[in-house]
Protein backbone atom coordinates (compact mmCIF):
# COMPACT_ATOMS: atom_id res chain seq x y z
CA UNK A 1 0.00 0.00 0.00
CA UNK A 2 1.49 3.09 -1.25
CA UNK A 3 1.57 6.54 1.03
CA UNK A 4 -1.18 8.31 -0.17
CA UNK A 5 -3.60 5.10 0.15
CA UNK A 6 -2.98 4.27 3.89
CA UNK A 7 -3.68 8.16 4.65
CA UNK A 8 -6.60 7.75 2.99
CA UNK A 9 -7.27 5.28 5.00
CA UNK A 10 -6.12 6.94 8.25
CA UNK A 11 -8.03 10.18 7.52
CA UNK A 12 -11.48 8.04 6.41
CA UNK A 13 -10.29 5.95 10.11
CA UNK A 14 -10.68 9.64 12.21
CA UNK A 15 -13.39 10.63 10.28
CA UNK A 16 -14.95 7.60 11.37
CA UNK A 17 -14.23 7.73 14.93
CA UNK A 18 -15.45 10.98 15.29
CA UNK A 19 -18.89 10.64 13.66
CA UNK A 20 -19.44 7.40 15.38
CA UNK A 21 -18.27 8.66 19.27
CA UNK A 22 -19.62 12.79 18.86
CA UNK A 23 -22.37 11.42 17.34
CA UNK A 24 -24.09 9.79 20.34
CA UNK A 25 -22.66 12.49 22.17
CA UNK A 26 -25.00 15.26 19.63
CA UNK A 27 -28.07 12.87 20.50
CA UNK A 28 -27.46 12.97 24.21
CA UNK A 29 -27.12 16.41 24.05
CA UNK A 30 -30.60 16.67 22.44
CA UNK A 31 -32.70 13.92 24.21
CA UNK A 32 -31.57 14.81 28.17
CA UNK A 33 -33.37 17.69 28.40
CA UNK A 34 -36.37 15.71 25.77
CA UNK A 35 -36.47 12.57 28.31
CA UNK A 36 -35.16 14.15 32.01
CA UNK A 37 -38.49 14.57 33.88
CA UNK A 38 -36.74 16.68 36.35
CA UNK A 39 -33.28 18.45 36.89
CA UNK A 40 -32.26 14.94 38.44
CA UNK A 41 -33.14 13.08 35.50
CA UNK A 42 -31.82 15.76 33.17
CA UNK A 43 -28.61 15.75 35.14
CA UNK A 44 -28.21 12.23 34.74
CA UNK A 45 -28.46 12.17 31.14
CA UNK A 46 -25.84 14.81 30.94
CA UNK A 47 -23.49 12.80 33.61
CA UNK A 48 -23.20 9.96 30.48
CA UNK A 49 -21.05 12.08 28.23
CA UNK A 50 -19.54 14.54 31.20
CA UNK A 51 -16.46 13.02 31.26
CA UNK A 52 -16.29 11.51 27.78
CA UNK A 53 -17.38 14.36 25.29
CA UNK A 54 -14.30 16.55 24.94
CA UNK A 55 -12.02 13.36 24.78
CA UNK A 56 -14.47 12.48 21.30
CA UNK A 57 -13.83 16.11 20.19
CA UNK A 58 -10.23 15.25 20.04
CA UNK A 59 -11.33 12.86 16.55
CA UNK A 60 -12.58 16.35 14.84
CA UNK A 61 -9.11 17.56 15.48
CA UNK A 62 -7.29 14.53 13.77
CA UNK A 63 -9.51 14.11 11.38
CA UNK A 64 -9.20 17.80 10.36
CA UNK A 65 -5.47 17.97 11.10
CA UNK A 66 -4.88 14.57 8.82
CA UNK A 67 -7.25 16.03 6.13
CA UNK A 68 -4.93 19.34 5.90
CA UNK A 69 -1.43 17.50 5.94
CA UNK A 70 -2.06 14.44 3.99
CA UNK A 71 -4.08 16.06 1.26
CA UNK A 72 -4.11 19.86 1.23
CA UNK A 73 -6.02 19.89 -1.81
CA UNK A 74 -8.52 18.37 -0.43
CA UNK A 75 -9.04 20.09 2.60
CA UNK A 76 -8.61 23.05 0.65
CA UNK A 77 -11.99 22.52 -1.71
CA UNK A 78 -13.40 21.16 1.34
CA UNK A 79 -13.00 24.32 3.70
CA UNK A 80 -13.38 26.99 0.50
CA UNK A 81 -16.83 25.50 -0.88
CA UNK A 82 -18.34 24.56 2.58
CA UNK A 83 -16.95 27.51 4.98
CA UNK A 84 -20.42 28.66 6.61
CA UNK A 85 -21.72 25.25 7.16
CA UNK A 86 -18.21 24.63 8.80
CA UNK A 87 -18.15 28.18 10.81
CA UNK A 88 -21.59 27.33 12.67
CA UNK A 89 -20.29 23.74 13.32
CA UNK A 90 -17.38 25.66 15.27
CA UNK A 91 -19.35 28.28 17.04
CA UNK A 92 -22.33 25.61 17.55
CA UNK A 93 -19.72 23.28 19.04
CA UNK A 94 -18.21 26.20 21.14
CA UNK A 95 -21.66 26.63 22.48
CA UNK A 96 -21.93 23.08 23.27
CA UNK A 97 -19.03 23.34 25.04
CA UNK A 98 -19.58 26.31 27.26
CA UNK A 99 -23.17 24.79 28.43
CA UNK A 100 -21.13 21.30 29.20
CA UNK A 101 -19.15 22.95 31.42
CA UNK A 102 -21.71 25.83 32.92
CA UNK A 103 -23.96 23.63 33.66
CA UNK A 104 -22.75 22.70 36.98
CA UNK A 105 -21.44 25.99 37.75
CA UNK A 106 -24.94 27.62 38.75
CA UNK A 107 -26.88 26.81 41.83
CA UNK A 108 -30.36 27.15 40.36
CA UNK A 109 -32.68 25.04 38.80
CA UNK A 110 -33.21 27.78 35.83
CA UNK A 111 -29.45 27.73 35.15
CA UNK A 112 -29.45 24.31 34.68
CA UNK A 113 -32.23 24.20 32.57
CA UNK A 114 -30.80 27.14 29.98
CA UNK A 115 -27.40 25.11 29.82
CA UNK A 116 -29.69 21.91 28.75
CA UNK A 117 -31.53 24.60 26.73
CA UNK A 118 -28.49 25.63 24.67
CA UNK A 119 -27.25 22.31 24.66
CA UNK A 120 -29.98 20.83 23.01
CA UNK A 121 -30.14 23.22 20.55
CA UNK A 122 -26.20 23.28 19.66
CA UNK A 123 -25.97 19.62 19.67
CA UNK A 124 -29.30 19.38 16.97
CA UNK A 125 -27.79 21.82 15.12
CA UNK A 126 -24.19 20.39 14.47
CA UNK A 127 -26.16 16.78 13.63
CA UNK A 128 -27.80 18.68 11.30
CA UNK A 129 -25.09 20.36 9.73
CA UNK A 130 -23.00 17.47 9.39
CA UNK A 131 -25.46 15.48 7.69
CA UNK A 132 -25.59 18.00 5.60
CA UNK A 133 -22.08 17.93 4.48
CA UNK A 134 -21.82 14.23 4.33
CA UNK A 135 -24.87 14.50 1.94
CA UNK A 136 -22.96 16.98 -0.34
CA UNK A 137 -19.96 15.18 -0.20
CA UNK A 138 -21.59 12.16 -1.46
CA UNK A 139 -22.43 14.03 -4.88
CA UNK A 140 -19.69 16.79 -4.87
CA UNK A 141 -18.93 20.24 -4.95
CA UNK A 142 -18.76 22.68 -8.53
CA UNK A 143 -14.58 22.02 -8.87
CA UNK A 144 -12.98 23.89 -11.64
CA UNK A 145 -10.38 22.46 -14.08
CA UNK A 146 -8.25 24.31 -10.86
CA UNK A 147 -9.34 21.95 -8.50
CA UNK A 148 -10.83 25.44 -6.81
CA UNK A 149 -14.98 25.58 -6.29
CA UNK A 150 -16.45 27.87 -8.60
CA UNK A 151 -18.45 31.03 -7.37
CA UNK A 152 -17.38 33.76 -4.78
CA UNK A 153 -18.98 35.53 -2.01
CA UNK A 154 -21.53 33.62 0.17
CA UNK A 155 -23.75 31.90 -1.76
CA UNK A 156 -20.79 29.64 -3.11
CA UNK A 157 -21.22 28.09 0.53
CA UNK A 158 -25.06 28.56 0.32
CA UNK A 159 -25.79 26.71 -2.67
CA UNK A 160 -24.59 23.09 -1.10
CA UNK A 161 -26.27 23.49 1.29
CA UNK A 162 -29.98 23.96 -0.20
CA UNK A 163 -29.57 21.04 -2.58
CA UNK A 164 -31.17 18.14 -2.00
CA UNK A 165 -28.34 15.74 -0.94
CA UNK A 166 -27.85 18.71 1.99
CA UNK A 167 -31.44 18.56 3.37
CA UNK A 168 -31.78 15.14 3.32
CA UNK A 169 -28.44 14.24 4.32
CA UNK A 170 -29.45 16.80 7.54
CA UNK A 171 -32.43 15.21 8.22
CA UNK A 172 -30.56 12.15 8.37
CA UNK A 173 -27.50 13.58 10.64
CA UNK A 174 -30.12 14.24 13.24
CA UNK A 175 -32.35 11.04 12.73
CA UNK A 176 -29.21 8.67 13.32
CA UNK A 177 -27.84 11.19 16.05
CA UNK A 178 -30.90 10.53 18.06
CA UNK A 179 -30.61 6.65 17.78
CA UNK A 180 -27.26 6.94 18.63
CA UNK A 181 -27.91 8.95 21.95
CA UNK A 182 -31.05 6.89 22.62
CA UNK A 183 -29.16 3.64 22.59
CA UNK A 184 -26.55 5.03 24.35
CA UNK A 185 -28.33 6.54 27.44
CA UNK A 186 -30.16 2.86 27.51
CA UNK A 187 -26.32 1.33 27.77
CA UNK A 188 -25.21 4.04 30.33
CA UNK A 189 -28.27 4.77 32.62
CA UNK A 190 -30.77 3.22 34.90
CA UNK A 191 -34.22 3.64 35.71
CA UNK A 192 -37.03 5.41 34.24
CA UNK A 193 -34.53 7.61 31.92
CA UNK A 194 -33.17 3.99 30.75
CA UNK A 195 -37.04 2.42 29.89
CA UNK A 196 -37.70 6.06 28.02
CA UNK A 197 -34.47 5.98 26.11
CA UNK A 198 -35.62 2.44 24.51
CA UNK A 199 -38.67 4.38 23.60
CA UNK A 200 -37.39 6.85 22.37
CA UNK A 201 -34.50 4.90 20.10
CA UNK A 202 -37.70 3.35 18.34
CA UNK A 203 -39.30 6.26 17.56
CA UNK A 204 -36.22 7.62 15.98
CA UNK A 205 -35.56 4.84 14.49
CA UNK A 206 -38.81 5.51 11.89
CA UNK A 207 -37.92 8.74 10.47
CA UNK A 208 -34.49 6.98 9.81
CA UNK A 209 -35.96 3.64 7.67
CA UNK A 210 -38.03 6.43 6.03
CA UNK A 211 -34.75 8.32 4.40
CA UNK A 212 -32.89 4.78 3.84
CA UNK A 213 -35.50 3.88 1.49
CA UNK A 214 -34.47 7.05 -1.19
CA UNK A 215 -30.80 6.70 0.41
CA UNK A 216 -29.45 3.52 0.55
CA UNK A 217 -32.27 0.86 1.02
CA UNK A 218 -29.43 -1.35 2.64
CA UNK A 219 -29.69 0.99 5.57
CA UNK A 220 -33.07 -0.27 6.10
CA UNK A 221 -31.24 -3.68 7.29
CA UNK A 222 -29.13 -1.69 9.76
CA UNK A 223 -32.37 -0.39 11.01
CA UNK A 224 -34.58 -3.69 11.40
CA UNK A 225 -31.26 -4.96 12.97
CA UNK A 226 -31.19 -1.98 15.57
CA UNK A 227 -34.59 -1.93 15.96
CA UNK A 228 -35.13 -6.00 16.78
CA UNK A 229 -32.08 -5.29 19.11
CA UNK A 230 -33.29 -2.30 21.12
CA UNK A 231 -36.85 -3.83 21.59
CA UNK A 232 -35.43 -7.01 22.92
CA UNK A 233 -33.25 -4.55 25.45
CA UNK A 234 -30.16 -5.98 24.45
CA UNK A 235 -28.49 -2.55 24.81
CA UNK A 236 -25.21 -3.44 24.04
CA UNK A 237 -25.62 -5.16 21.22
CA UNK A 238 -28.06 -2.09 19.93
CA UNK A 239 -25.73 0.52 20.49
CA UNK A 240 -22.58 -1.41 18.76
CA UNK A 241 -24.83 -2.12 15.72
CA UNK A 242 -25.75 1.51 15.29
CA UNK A 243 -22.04 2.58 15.21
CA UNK A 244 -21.14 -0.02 13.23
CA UNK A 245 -23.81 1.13 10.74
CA UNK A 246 -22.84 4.76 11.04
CA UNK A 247 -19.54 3.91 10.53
CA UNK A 248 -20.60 2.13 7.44
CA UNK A 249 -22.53 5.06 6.36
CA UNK A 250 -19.79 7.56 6.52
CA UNK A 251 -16.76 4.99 5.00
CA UNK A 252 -19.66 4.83 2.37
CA UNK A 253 -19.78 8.42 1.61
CA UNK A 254 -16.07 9.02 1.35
CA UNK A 255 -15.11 6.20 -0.59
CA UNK A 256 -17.93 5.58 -2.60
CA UNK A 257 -15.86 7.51 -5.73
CA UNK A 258 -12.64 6.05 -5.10
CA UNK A 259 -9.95 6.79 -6.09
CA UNK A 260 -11.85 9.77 -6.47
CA UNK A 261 -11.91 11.39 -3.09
CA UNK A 262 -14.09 14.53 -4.21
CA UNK A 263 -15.98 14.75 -7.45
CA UNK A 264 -16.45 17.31 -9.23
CA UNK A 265 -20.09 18.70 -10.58
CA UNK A 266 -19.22 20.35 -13.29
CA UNK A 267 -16.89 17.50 -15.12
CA UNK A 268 -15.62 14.49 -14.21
CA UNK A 269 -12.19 15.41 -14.85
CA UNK A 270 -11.80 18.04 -13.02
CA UNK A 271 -12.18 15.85 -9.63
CA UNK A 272 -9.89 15.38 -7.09
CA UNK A 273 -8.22 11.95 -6.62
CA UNK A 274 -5.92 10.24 -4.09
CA UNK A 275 -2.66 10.89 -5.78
CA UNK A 276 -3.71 14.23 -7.22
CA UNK A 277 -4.95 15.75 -3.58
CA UNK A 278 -1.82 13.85 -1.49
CA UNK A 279 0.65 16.16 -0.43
CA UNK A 280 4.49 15.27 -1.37
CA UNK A 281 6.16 12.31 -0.43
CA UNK A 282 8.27 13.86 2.00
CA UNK A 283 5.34 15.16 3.84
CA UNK A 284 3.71 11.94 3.79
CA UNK A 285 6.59 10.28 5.54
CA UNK A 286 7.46 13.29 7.87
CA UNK A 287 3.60 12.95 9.34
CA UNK A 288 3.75 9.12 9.41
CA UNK A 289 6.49 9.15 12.04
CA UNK A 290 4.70 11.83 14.06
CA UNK A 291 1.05 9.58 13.50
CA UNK A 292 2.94 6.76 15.32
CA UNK A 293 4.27 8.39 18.40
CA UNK A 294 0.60 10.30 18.70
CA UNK A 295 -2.09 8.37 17.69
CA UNK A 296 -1.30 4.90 20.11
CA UNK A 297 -1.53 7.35 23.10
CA UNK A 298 -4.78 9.19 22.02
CA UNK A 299 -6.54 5.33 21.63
CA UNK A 300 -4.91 4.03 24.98
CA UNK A 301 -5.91 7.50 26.77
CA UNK A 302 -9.45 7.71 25.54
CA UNK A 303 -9.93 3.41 25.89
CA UNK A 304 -8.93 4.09 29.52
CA UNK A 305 -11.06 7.23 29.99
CA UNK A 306 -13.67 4.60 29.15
CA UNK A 307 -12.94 1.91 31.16
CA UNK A 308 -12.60 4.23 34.19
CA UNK A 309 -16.47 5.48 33.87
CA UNK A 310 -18.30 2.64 32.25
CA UNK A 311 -20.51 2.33 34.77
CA UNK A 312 -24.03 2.62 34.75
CA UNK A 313 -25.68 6.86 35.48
CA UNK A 314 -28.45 6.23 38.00
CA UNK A 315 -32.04 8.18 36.86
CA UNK A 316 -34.01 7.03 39.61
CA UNK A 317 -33.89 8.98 42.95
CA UNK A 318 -32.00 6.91 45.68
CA UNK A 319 -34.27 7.11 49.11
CA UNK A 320 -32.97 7.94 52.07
């Protein structure tokens, strides 16, 4: 396998692992505040992806940071033609962020609730917009015979993101994220917020089979899968089969052109393709040696961070 292959590989790999672990982390975010029945409940809901969250974030970084120094071209068409969808993902993740981290910081009741507020509505909105990109990226962007998207000012960002592939690709990001966070809260809590969560995963799951039919109708597999899994509350089993299937969903997306890794709109030719996007050999190499002193300690760190906190968030109110 030559260079520019395996960092295909290795980007696709981050990209991966952050839509799989943010994304139950985006459907938490919404369906806390949705399910909690009261700032105890809420609290617990939040308490499953307290310590977890900003490790996840960490796979935006590498995936974004791999992008730029394995393929520069890439990134480059990437961050040129879909700049505003990508600026609201950073201030709606800031936002996430700062209500994370607030949230315990106020004393009252109403705090609490306008940090699940906020947090709802950031986390919704990033599923959104990422779905959105995915579903552009699975048709393209307008490239140029410069490998540059065509247009200027704002509505060469605007115009992805009204097509088709964008709204239902959003509609999508948010279905899945709230099957993700459904199953998830059912693996990581207890009482009444646990039986609500397998309630809720089904209901998601419907808008979901609904889009797989004009997407991919082999998604509709992953769903009867998820769905038989959840209903029969084997919760681990339900929440590994939804990542595996989102994970299958986005390797999907950015390999489904190979070795075209972006195509272009406007002609064929003018797309971008593994070798053409890869940055020199020299690079390549230089950031191989740096990927294997880094990346082992970011798995081991955030497998531990795991381990430590895998148990199970009480909902129910202990008596005493």
């Amino acid at each position: 396998m030559d260079l520019p292959t395996l960092w295909f590989a290795l980007a696709v790999t981050c990209w991966v692992l952050f839509f799989v672990l943010e994304g139950f982390d985006f459907g938490v975010g919404v369906l806390a505040g949705a399910l909690g029945r009261d700032d105890h409940e809420r609290g617990a809901g939040v308490t499953t992806i307290g310590p977890v969250w900003d490790g996840n974030e960490v796979w935006l970084v590498a995936a974004v940071g791999v992008t730029f120094a394995a393929f520069p071209d890439w990134y480059a068409a990437l961050m040129s033609g879909l700049y505003l969808p990508f600026v609201l993902i950073l201030l709606a993740l800031a936002a996430r962020g700062v209500a994370l981290e607030f949230r315990s910081k106020g004393g009252t009741a109403r705090w609490r609730a306008a940090c699940d507020g906020v947090l709802a509505g950031s986390s919704l909105l990033v599923a959104a917009l990422w779905g959105a990109v995915l579903g552009v990226l699975a048709t393209g962007l307008a490239l140029g015979a410069d490998g540059e998207v065509v247009g200027s000012g704002l509505g060469r960002s605007v115009a992805p993101l009204v097509s088709t592939p964008a709204l239902v690709g959003a509609a999508l990001g948010v279905g899945v994220a709230l099957v993700q966070g459904a199953t998830f809260l059912g693996l990581r809590t207890t009482g009444p917020l646990r039986a609500r969560a397998r309630v809720a995963a089904l209901g998601a799951l419907v808008p979901v089979a609904v889009l797989a039919v004009a997407v991919a109708p082999l998604g509709l597999v992953a769903v009867g899968v998820v769905a038989v899994l959840v209903a029969d509350r084997r919760e681990v089993l339900a929440f590994a089969a939804t990542s595996v299937a989102v994970a299958g969903g986005v390797v999907a997306v950015l390999a489904a052109h190979l070795p075209v890794v972006l195509p272009s709109t406007l002609d064929p030719a003018f797309s971008l393709t593994v070798a053409g996007a890869a940055a020199s050999p020299g690079a390549l190499r230089l950031i191989t040696i740096a990927a294997v002193l880094v990346l082992p300690g970011v798995v081991a760190y955030q497998a531990f961070s795991y381990w430590v906190f895998r148990r199970r968030v009480a909902s129910e109110r202990v008596a005493t």
